[in-house]
Protein backbone atom coordinates (compact mmCIF):
# COMPACT_ATOMS: atom_id res chain seq x y z
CA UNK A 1 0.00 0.00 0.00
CA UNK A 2 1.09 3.42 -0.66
CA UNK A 3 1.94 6.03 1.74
CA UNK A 4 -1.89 7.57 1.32
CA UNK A 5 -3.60 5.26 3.12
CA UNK A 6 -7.02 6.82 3.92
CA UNK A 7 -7.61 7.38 0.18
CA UNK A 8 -6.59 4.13 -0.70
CA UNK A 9 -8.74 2.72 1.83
CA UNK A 10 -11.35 5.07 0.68
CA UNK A 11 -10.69 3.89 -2.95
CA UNK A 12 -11.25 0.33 -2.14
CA UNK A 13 -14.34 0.94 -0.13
CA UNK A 14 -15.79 2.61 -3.09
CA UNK A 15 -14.91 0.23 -5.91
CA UNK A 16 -15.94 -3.09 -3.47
CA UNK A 17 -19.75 -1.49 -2.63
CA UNK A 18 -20.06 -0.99 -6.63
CA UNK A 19 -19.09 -4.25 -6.89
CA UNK A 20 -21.27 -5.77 -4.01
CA UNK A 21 -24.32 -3.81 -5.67
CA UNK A 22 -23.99 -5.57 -9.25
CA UNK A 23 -23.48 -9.01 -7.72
CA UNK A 24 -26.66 -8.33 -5.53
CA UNK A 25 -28.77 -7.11 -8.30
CA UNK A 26 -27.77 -9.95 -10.48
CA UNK A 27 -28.57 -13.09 -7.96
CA UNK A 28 -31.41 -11.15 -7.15
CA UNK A 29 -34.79 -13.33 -8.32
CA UNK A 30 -36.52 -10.39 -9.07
CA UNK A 31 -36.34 -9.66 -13.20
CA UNK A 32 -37.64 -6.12 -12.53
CA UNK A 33 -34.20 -5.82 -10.64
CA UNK A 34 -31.42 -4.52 -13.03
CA UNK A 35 -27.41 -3.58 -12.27
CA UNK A 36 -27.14 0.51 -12.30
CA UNK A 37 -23.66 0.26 -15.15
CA UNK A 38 -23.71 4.14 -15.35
CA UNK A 39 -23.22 4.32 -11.31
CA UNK A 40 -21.36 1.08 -10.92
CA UNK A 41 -19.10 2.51 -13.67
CA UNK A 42 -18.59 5.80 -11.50
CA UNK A 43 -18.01 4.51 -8.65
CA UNK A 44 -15.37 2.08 -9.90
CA UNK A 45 -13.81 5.16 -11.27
CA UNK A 46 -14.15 7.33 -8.46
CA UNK A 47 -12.73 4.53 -6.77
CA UNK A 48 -9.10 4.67 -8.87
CA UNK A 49 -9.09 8.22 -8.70
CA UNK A 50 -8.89 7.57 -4.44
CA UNK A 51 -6.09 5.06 -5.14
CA UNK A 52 -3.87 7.02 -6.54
CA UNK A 53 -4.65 10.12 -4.60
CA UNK A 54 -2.60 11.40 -2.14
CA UNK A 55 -3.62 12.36 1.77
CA UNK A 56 -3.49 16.44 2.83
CA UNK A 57 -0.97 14.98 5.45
CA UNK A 58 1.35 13.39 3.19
CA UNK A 59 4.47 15.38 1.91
CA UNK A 60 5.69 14.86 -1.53
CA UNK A 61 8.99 13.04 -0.37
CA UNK A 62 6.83 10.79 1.77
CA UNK A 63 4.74 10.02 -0.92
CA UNK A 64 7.51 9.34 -3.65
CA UNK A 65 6.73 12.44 -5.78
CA UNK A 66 10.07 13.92 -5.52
């Protein structure tokens, strides 16, 4: 893990809900019951954007950017 660990965490968080969602709407018996792909598909990216974000706290040398 990189030295940003609450947006990584964050990042995670995000994409594994989206996931979670899809799965649950798909085993779900209900036909009526479709996956949201336009949300799923933002919060996976919202997720990566977390990921590689770096934390307020964080200098540059502590994150590898210099």
């Amino acid at each position: 893990m990189n030295a940003s660990w609450r947006t990584t965490i964050a990042g995670i968080a995000a994409i594994v809900a989206a996931i979670c969602g899809v799965v649950s709407a798909l085993v779900d018996n209900n036909p009526a019951t479709n996956p949201d792909w336009a949300t799923t598909i933002a919060a996976i990216t919202a997720g990566l954007g977390l990921i590689s974000a770096r934390d307020n706290g964080v200098t540059s040398e502590d994150a590898g950017a210099k």
